[in-house]
Protein backbone atom coordinates (compact mmCIF):
# COMPACT_ATOMS: atom_id res chain seq x y z
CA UNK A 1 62.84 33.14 -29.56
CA UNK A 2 60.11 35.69 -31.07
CA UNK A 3 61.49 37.04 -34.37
CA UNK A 4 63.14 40.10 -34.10
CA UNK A 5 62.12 43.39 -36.31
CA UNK A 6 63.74 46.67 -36.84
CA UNK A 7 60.87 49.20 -37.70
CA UNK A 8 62.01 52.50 -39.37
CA UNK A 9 59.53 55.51 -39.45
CA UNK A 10 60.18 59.35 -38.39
CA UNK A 11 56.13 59.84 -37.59
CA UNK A 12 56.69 59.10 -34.10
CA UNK A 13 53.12 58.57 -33.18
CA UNK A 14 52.90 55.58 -35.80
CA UNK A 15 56.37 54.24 -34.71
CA UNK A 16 55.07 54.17 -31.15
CA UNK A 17 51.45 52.90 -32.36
CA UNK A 18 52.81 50.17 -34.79
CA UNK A 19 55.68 48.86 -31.82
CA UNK A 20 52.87 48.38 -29.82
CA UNK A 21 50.95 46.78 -31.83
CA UNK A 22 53.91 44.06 -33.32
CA UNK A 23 55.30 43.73 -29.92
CA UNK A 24 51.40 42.58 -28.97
CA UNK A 25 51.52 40.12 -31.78
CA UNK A 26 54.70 38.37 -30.53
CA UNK A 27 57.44 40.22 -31.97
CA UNK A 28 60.67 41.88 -30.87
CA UNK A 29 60.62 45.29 -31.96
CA UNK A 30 63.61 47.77 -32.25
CA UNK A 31 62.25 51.34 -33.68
CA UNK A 32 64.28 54.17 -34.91
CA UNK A 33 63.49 57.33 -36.62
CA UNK A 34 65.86 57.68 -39.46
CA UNK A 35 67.47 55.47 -41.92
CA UNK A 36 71.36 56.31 -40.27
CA UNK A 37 69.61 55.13 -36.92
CA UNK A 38 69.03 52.02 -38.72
CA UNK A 39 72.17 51.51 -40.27
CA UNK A 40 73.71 52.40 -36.37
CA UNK A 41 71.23 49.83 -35.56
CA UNK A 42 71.94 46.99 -38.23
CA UNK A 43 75.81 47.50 -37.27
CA UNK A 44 75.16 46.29 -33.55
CA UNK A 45 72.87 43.46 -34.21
CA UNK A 46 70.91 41.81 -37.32
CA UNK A 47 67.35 41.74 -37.18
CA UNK A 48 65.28 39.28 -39.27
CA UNK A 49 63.28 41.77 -40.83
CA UNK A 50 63.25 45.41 -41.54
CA UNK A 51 60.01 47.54 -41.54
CA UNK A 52 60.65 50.98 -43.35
CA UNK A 53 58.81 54.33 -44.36
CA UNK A 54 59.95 55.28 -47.43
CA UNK A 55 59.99 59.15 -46.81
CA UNK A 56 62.25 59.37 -43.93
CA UNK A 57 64.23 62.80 -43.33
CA UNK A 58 67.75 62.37 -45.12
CA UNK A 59 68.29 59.37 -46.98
CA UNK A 60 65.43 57.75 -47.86
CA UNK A 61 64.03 54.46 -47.34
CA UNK A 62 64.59 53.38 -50.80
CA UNK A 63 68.14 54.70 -50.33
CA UNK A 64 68.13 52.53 -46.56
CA UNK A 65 66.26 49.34 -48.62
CA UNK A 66 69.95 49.81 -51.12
CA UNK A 67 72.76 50.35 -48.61
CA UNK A 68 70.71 47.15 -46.68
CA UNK A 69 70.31 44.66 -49.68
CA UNK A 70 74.20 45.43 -50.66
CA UNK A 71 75.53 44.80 -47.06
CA UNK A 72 72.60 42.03 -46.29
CA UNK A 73 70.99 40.75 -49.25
CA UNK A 74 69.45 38.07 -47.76
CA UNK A 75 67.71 40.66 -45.00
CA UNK A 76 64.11 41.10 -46.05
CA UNK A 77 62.37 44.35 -46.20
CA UNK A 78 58.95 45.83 -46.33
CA UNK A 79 57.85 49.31 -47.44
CA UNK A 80 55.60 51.60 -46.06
CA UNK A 81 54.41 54.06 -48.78
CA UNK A 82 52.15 56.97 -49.16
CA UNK A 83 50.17 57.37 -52.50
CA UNK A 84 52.00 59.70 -54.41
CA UNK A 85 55.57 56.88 -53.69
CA UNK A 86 53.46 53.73 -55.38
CA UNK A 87 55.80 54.35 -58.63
CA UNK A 88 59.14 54.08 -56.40
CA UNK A 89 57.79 51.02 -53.98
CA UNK A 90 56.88 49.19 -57.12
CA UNK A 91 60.68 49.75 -58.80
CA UNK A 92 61.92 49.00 -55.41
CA UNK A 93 59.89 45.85 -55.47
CA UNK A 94 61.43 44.99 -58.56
CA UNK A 95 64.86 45.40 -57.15
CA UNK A 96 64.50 42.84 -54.55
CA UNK A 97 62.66 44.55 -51.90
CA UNK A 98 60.28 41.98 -50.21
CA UNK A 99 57.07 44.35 -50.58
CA UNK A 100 55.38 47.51 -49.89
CA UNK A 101 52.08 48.73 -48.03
CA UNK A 102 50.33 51.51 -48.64
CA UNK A 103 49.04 54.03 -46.01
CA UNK A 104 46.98 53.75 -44.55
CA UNK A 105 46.78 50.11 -44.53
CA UNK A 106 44.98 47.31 -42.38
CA UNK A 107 46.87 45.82 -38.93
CA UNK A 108 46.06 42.29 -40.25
CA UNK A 109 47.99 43.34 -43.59
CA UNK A 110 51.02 43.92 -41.83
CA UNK A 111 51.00 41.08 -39.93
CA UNK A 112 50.15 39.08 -42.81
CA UNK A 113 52.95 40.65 -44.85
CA UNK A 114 55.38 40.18 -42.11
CA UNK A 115 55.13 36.53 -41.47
CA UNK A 116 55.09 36.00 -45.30
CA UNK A 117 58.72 37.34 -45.18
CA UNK A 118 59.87 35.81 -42.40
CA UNK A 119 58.44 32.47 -43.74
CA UNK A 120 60.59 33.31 -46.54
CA UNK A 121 63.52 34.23 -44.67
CA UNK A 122 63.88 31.28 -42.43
CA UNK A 123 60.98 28.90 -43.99
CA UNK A 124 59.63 26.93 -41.43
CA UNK A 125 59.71 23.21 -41.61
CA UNK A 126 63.45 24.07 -43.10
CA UNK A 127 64.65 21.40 -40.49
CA UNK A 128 63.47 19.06 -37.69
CA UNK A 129 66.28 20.17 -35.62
CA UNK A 130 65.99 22.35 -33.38
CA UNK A 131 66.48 25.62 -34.31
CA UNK A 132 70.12 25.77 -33.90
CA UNK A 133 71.15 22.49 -33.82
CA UNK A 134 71.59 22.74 -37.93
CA UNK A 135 74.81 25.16 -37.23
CA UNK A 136 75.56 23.15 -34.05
CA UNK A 137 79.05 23.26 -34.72
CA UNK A 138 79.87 26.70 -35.89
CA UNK A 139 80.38 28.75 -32.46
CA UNK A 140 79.98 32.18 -33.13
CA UNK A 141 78.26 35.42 -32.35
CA UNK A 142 79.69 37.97 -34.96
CA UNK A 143 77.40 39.91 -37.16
CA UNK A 144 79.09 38.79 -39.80
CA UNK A 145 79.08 34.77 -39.22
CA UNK A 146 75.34 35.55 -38.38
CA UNK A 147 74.54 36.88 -42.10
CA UNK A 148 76.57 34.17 -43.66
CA UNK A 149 74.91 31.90 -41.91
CA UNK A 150 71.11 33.40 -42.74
CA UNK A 151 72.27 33.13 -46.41
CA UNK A 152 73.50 29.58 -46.21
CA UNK A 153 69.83 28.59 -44.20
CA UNK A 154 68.11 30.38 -46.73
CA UNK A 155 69.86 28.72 -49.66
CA UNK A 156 70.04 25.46 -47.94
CA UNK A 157 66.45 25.12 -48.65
CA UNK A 158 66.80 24.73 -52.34
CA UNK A 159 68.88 22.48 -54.55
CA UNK A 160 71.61 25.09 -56.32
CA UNK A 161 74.62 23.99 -56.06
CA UNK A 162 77.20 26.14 -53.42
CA UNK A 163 81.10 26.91 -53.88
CA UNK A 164 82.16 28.06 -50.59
CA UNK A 165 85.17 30.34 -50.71
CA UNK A 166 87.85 30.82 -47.22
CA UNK A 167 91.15 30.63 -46.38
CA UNK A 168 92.50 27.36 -45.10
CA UNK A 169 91.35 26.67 -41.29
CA UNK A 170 88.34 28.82 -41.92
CA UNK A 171 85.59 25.97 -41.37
CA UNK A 172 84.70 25.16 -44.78
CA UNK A 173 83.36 21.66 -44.29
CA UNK A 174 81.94 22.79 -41.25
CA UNK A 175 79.57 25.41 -43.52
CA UNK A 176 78.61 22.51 -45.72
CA UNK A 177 77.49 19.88 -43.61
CA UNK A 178 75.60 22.80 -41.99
CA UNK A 179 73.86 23.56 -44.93
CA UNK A 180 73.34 19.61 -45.50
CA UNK A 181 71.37 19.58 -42.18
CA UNK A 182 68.84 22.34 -42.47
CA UNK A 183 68.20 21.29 -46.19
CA UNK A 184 65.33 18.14 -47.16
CA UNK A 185 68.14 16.45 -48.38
CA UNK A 186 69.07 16.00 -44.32
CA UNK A 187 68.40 12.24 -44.11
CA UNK A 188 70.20 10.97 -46.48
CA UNK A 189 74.14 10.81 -46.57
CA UNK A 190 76.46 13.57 -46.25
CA UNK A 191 79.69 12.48 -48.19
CA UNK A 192 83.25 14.83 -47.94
CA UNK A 193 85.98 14.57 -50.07
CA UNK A 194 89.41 16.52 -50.14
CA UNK A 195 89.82 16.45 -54.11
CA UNK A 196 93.61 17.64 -53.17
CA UNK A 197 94.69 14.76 -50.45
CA UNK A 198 94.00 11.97 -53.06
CA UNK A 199 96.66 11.25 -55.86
CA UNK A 200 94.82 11.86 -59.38
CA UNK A 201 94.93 8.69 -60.54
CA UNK A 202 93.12 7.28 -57.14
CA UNK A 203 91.28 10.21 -57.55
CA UNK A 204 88.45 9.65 -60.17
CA UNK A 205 88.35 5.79 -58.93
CA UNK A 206 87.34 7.25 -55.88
CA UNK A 207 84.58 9.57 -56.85
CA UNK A 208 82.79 7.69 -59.36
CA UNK A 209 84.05 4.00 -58.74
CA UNK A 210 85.57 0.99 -61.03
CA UNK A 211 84.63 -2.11 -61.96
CA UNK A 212 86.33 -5.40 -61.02
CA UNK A 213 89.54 -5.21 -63.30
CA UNK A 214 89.12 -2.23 -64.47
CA UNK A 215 92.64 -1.60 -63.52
CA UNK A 216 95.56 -3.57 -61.27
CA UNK A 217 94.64 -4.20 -57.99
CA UNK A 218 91.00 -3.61 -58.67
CA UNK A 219 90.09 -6.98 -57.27
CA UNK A 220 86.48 -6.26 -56.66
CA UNK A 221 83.75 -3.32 -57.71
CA UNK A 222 83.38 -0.36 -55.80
CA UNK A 223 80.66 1.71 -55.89
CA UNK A 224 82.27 5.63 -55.59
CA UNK A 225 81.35 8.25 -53.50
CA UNK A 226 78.87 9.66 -56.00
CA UNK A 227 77.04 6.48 -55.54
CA UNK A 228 76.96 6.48 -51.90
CA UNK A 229 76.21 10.44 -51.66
CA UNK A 230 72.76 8.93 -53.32
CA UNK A 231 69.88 10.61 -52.64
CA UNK A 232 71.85 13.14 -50.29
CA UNK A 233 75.03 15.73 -50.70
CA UNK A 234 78.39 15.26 -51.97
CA UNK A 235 80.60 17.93 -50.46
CA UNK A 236 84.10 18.63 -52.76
CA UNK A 237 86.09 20.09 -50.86
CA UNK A 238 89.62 22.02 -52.60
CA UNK A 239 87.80 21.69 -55.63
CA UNK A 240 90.58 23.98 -57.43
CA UNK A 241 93.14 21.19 -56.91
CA UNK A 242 90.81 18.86 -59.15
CA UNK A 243 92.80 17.77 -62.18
CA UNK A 244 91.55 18.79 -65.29
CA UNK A 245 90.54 15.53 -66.66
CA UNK A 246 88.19 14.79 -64.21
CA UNK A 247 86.84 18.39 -64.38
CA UNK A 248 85.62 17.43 -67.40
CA UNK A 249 84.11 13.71 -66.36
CA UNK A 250 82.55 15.79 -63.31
CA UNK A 251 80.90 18.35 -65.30
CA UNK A 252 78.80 14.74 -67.04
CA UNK A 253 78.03 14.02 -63.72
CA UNK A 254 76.42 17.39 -63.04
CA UNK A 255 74.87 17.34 -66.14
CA UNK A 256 73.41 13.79 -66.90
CA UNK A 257 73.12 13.23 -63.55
CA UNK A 258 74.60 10.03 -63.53
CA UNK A 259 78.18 8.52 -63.34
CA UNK A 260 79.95 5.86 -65.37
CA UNK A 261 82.56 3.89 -63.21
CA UNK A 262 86.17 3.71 -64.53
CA UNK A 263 86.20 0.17 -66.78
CA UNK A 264 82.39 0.07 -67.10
CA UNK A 265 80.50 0.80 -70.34
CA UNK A 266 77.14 1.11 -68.65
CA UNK A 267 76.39 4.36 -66.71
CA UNK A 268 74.70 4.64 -63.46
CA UNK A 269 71.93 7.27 -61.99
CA UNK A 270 72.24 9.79 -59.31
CA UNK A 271 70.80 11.94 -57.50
CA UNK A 272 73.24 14.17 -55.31
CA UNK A 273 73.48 17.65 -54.25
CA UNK A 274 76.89 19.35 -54.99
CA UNK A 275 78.28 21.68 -52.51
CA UNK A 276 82.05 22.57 -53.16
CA UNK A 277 84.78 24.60 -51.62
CA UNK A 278 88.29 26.04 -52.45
CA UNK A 279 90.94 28.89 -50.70
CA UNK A 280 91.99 29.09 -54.09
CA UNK A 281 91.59 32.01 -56.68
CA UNK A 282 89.00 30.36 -59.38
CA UNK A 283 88.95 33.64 -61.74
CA UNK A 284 92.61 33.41 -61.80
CA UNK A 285 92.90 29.57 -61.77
CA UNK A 286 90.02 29.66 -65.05
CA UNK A 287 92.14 32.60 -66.71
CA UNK A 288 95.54 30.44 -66.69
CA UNK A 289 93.60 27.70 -68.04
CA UNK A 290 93.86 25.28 -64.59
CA UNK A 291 90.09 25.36 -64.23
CA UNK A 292 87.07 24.81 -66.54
CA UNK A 293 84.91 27.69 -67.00
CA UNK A 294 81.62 25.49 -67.68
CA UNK A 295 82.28 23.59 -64.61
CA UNK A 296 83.14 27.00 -62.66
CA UNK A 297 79.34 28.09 -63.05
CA UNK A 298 77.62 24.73 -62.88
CA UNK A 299 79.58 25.19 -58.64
CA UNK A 300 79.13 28.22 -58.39
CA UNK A 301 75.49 28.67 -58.47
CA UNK A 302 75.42 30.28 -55.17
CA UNK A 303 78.91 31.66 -53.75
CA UNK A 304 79.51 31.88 -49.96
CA UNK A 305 82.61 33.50 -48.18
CA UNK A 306 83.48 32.47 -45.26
CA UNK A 307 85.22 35.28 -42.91
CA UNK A 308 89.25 34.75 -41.63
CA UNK A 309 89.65 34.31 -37.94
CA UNK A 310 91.29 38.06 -37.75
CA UNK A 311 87.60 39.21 -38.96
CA UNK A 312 85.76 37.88 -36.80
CA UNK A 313 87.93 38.94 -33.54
CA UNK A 314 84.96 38.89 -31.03
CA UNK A 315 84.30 35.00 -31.71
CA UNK A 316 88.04 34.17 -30.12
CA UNK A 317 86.95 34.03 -26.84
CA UNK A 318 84.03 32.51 -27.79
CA UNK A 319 85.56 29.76 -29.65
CA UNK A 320 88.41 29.99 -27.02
CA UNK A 321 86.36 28.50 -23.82
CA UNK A 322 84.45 26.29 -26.52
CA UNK A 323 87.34 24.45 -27.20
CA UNK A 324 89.15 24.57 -23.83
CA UNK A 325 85.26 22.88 -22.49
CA UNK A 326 86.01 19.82 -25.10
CA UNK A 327 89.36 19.45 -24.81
CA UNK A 328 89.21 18.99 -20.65
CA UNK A 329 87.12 16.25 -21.02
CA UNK A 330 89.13 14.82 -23.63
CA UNK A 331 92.19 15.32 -20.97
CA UNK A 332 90.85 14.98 -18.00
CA UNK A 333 91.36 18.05 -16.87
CA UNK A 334 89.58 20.42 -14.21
CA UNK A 335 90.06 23.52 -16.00
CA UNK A 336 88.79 26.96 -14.88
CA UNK A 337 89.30 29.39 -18.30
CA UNK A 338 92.59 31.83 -19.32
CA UNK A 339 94.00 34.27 -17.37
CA UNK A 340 93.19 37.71 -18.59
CA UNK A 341 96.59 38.03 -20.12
CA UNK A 342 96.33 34.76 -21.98
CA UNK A 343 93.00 35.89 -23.45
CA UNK A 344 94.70 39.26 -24.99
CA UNK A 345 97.00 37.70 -26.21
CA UNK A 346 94.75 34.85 -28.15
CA UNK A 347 92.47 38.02 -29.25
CA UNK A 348 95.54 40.22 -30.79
CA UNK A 349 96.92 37.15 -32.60
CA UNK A 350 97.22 36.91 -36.16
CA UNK A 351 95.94 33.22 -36.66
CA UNK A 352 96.99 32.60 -40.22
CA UNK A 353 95.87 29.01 -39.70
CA UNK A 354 92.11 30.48 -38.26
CA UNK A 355 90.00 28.36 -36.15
CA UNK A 356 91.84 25.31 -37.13
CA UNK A 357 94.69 27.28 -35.52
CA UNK A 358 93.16 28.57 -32.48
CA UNK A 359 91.92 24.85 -31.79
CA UNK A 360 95.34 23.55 -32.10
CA UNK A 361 97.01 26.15 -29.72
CA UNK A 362 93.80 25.58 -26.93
CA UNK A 363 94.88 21.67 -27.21
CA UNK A 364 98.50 21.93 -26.93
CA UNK A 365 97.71 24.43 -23.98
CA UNK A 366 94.99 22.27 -22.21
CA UNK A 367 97.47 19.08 -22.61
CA UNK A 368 100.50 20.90 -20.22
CA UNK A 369 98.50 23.28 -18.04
CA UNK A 370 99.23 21.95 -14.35
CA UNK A 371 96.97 24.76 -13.18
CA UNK A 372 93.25 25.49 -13.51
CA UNK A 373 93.85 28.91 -15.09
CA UNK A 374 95.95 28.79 -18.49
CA UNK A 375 98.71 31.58 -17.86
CA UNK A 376 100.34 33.66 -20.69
CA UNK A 377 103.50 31.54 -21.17
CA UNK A 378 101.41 28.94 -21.93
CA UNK A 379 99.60 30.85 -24.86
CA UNK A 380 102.77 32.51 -26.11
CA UNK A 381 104.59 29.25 -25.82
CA UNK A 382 101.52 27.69 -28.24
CA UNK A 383 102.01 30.06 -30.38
CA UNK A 384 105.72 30.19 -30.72
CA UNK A 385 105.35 33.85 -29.53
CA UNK A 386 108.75 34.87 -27.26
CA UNK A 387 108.29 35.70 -23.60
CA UNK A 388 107.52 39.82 -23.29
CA UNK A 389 105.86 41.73 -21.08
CA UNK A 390 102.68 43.75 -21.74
CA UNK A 391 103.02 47.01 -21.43
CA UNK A 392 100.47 49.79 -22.12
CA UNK A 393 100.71 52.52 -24.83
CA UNK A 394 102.50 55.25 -22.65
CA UNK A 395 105.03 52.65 -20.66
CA UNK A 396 106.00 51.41 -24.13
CA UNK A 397 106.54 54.65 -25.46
CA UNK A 398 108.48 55.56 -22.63
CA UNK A 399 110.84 52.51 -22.34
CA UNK A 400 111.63 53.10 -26.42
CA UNK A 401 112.36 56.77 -25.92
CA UNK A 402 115.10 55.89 -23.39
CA UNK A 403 116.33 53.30 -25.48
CA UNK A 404 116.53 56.12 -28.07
CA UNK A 405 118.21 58.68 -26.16
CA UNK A 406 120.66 55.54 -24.78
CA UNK A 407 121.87 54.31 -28.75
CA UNK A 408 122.15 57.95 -29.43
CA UNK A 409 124.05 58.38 -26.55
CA UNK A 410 126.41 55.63 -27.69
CA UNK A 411 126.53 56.27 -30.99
CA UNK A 412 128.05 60.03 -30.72
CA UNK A 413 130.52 59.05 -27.30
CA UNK A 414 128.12 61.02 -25.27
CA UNK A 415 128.58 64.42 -27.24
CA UNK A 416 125.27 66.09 -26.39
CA UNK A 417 125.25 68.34 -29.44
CA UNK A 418 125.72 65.30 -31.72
CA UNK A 419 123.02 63.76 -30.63
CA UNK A 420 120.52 66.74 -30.40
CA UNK A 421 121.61 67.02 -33.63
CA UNK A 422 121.00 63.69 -35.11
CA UNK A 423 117.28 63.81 -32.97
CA UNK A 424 116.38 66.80 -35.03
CA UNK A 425 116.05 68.62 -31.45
CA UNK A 426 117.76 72.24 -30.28
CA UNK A 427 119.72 71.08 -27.25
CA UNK A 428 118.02 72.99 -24.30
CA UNK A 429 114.82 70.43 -25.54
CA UNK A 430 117.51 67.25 -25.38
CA UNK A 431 118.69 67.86 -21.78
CA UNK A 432 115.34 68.23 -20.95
CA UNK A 433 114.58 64.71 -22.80
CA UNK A 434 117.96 63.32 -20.86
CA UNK A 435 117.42 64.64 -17.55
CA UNK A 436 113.50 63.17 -17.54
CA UNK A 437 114.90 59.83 -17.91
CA UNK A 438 117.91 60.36 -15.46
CA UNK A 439 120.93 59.99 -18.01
CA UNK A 440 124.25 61.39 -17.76
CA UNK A 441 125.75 62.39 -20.79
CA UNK A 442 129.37 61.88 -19.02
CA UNK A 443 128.59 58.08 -18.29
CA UNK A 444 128.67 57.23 -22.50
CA UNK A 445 131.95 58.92 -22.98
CA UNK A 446 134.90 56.30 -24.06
CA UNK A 447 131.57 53.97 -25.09
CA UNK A 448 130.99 54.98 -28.78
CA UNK A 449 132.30 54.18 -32.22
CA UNK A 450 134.39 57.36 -31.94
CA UNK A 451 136.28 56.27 -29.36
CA UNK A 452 136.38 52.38 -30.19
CA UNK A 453 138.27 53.98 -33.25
CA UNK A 454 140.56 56.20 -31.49
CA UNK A 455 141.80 52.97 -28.99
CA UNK A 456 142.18 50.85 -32.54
């Protein structure tokens, strides 16, 4: 796929002019005249790289290159400047804007200056994979996956160290052995660990190994999972549930780069990438004491969040049919999709649990559907939601103002003034209410409280 650029310029001779001419060269170009265009435009899709004048009517493009870099900081963009802007482009620069031409400047420049930014934005060589196949298991098309994901390629390309942040279910591991992939670090081992699913004192035996009886039952040496992370990526995942004695013995790691096994005096070299994850509150967990500050920024070197399910709504039937496709094969099974119904009601969930959720719920649904279309009870039955009909806006609004008007009814023994009364209504506006939804007054006599009292 040619890279795609968003070019922002209110001239619109040179808009039309420099389209043509980057559309010529292999590019595809969105152009828009102001910088709220753009931001209409960013909204709807992400491009890879954004083109700007800097006087545009309204905001300005240095104001466009600020609202961009806060919502999209790993977005390049390039500045077009007249003369008499050179002072702002070079501040701008300075800021973290990718670079500025001057006008008028050369074609060759621009092209020149564009594929130096897109180099940088998604450097090629980054992977041998194809060009998705790095984030081959993260199913998504949601603007915001898709600038999480440019910032974990981009970042994948160096060494830092990443702490990846997300509820529980959000796809955590998933993220990291992306980012193992498209980094050069992609042939060697990618090792995960779930710091909180193995008892502490297993824990550091584990990680950086023993010696033969270095303890009881150690019956032979093991090498650790530092060890055999060599050369590649050690991914720590619910790093927050690390005890804070080995906090302290993983902080030597990071910094010696090496790791002494438990009962051994000599110590032994690595070289490992650490990428780490947690749905737990760090800043809090580091202010209570649970977690080491030192080791905190050693993780965190670059932080990634990674979106709940219930922000990323559009992926659900996405991720939906993605999951069904697997999970047929795995049964057996010819089926055909959900029926419409059973799709609402997967998209208005609330999936606490995330994708981890929703994957659980299409299994359990694919495993006792006798039909090729998954119908709503199946859905609602998966999610422990109870039988109820869908009803739009107005029909639900009408079926609870009866219901109203009927426990009103009730409640005053079918005394119409009562109840006007207790409906904050004059009671010419009541009958009207009572007569639209055929009810009789007379029929609710002897069926109140009032009269319940008077037969006790």
């Amino acid at each position: 796929m040619p890279a795609s650029l968003l070019l922002v310029d209110d001239d619109r001779d040179l808009l039309k002019l420099l389209s043509m001419r980057l559309t010529a060269a292999g590019y595809r170009v969105t152009a828009v005249e102001s910088a709220e265009a753009a931001l209409a435009q960013l909204a709807q899709a992400r491009p890879q790289l954004v083109v700007s004048d800097v006087r545009l009517p309204g905001r300005d493009g240095l104001a466009l290159f600020d609202e961009i870099h806060a919502r999209h900081p790993a977005l390049p963009v390039i500045l077009l400047t007249a003369h008499g802007t050179i002072p702002d482009a070079v501040e701008a620069t300075a800021r973290g804007v990718f670079g500025y031409l001057t006008k008028p400047f050369d074609g060759k420049e621009l092209l020149d200056k564009i594929a130096q930014a897109l180099a940088v934005a998604a450097p090629a060589g980054a992977s041998d994979e194809p060009d998705d196949a790095w984030r081959r298991d993260i199913v998504s098309h949601s603007n915001r996956m898709a600038e999480l994901l440019a910032e974990a390629r981009l970042v994948a390309r160096s060494d830092a160290s990443v702490l990846i942040s997300g509820d529980s279910g959000t796809g955590k591991e998933l993220l990291a052995a992306a980012i193992h992939r498209a980094s050069p670090r992609r042939n060697r081992p990618f090792v995960a660990v779930n710091c909180a699913a193995i008892p502490e004192a297993l824990l550091e035996s584990e990680l950086f190994g023993h010696v033969r009886g270095a303890f009881t039952g150690a019956l032979a040496q093991h090498d650790g999972l530092c060890v055999a992370a060599d050369g590649g990526t050690l991914f720590l995942d619910e790093i927050g549930d690390m005890p804070p004695a080995l906090q302290a013995k993983l902080l030597r790691v990071l910094q010696e780069r090496s790791v002494r096994p438990v009962g051994a005096t000599q110590t032994v070299p690595v070289d490992l990438r650490i990428l780490s994850a947690t749905h737990r509150d760090l800043d809090a967990a580091m202010a209570q004491g649970q977690f080491r500050e030192d080791l905190y920024y050693r993780l965190n070197v670059v932080s990634l969040r990674l979106p709940t399910l219930a922000e990323r709504r559009e992926d659900i039937p996405l991720l939906a049919n993605h999951f069904m496709a697997a999970l047929a094969r795995k049964y057996g099974k010819r089926l055909n999709g959900f029926a419409p119904d059973a799709m609402k009601a997967l998209a208005g969930a609330p999936w606490p649990g995330n994708v981890r959720q929703l994957h659980n719920v299409v299994e359990q649904v694919c495993a006792l559907a006798a039909t090729p279309l998954v119908p709503l009870s199946l859905v609602q039955r998966a999610l422990r939601v109870p039988g109820m009909e869908v009803l739009s806006l107005a029909a639900a609004r009408e079926r609870f103002e009866r219901d109203y008007l009927v426990g009103l009814l009730k409640l005053t023994d079918g005394n119409v003034a009562d109840a006007a009364r207790l409906a904050e209504r004059n009671r010419t506006e009541f009958y009207r209410l009572l007569q639209k939804h055929g009810l009789t007054p007379g029929a609710f006599r002897g069926e109140g409280p009032v009269a319940d009292e008077r037969q006790g």
